[in-house]
Protein backbone atom coordinates (compact mmCIF):
# COMPACT_ATOMS: atom_id res chain seq x y z
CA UNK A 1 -15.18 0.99 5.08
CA UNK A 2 -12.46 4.07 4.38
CA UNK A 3 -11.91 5.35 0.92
CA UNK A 4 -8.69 3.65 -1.34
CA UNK A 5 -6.03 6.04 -1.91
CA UNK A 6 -4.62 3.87 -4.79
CA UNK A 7 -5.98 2.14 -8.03
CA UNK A 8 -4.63 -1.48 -9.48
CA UNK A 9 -3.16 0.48 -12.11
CA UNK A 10 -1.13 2.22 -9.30
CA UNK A 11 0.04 -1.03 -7.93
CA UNK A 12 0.82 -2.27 -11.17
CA UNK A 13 2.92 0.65 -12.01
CA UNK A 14 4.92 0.02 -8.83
CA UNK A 15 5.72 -3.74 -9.52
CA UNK A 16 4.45 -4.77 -13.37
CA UNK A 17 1.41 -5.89 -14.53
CA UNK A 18 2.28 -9.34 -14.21
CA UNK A 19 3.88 -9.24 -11.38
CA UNK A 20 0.92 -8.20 -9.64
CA UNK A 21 -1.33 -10.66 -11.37
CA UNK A 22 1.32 -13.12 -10.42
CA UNK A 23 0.98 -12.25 -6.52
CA UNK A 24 -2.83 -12.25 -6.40
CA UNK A 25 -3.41 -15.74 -7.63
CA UNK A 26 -3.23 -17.94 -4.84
CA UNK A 27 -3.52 -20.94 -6.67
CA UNK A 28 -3.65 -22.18 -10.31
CA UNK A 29 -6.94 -21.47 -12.65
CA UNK A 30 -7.99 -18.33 -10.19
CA UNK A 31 -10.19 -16.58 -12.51
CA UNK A 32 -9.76 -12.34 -13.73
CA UNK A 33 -12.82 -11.86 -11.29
CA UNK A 34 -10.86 -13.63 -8.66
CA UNK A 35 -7.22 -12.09 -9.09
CA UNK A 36 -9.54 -8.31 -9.19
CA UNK A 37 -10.74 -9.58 -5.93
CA UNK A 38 -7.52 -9.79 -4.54
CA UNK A 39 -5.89 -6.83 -5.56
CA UNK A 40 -9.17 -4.94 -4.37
CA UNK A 41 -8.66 -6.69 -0.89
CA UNK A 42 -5.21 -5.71 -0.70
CA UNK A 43 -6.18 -1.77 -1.60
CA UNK A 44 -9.06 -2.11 0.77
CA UNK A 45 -7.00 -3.66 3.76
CA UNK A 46 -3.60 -1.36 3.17
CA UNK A 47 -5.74 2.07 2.74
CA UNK A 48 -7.86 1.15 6.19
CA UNK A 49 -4.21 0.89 7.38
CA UNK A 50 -2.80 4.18 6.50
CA UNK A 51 -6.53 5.57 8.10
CA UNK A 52 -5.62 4.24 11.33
CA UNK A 53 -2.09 5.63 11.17
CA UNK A 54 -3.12 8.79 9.93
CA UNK A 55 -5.87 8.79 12.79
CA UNK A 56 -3.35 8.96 15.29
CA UNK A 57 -1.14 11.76 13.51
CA UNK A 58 -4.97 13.91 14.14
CA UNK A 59 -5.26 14.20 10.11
CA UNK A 60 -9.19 14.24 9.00
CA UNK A 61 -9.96 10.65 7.00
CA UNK A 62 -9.55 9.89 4.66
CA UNK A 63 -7.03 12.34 3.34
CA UNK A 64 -7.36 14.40 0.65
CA UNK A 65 -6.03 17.66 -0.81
CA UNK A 66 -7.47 20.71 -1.58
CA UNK A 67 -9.20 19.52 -5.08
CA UNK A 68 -9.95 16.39 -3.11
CA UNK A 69 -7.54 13.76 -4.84
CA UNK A 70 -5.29 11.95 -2.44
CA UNK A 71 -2.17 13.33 -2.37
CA UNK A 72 0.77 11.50 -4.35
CA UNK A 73 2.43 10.83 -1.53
CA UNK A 74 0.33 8.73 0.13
CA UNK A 75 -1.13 7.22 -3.46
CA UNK A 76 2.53 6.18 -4.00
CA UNK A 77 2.56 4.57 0.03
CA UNK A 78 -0.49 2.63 -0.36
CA UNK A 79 1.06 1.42 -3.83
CA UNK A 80 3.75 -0.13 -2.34
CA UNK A 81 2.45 -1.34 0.29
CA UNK A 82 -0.68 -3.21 -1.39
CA UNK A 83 2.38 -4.72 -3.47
CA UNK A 84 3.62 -6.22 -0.45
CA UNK A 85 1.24 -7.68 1.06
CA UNK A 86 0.11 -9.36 -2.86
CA UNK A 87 3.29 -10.83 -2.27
CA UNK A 88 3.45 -11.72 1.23
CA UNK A 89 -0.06 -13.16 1.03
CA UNK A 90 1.13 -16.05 -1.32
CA UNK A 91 3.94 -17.19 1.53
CA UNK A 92 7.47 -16.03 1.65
CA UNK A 93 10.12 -18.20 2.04
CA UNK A 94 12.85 -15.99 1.29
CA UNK A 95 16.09 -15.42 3.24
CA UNK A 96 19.26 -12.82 3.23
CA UNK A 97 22.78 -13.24 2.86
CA UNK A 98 22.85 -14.38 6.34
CA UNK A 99 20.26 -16.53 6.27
CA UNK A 100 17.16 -14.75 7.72
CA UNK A 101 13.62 -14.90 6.97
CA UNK A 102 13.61 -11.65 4.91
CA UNK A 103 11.95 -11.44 1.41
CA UNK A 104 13.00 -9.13 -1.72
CA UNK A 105 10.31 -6.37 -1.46
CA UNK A 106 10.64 -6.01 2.54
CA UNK A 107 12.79 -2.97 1.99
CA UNK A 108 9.89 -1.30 0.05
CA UNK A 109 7.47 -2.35 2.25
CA UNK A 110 10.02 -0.81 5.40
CA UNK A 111 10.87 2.77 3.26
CA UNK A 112 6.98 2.59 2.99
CA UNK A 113 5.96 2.41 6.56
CA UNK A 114 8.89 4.67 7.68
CA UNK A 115 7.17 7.58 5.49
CA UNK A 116 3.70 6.62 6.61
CA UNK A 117 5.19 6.97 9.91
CA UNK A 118 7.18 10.45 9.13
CA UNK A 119 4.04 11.73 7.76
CA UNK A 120 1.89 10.62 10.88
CA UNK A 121 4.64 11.97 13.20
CA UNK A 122 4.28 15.64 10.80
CA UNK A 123 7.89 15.31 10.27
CA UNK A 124 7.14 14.91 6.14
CA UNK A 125 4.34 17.73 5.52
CA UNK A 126 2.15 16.24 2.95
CA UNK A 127 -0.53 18.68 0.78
CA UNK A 128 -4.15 18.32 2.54
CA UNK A 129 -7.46 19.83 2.14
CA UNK A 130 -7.53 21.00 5.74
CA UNK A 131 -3.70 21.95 5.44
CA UNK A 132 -3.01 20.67 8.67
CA UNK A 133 -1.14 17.78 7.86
């Protein structure tokens, strides 16, 4: 299991507290041990991401800077995208102007990945311990 590089309270200052509760409750009468769960598992599944794209970019994981926090950059990423896939996890059903299958937080989730993807490809220089990224 990787390290998280974001908290709940991270994700909830992205998108509201109750928005995020909102997202993790799959179904009615989920419990506050149950919705923690979720969020957690969202954290733990989008941070083991952002390992395995940062792997390829030949940064050392997980990534830290030099006091060993992780850097706000990719704290603000992993934010976002644990967000996303709250929301995503519940079933989207939303569509554009033109009628495609494309939900209301995609763009985050898209502006997310492209940084993740900048930073991999060391065209966005983020602070890390090794100061090789």
């Amino acid at each position: 299991m990787s390290s998280t590089y974001c908290t709940r309270s991270d994700v909830e200052a992205q998108f509201g507290v109750k928005n995020v509760e909102r997202w993790a409750k799959l179904e009615d009468g989920y419990t506050a041990s149950q919705i923690t769960s979720r969020i957690n598992a969202a954290i733990d599944a989008v941070s083991e991401n952002i390992d395995d794209m940062l792997r390829a970019g030949a940064f050392e994981i997980p990534v830290t800077d030099s006091s060993g926090a992780t850097p706000a950059s990719i704290k603000e990423i992993c934010a976002v995208m644990a967000g996303v896939w709250l929301y995503e996890s519940r079933g989207v059903d939303d569509v554009d102007q033109a009628g495609n299958p494309r939900h209301k937080l995609q763009f985050l989730a898209e502006r997310a990945e492209r940084r993740l993807e900048q930073i991999t490809a060391r065209v966005r220089k983020i602070n890390t311990a090794s100061n090789t990224g």
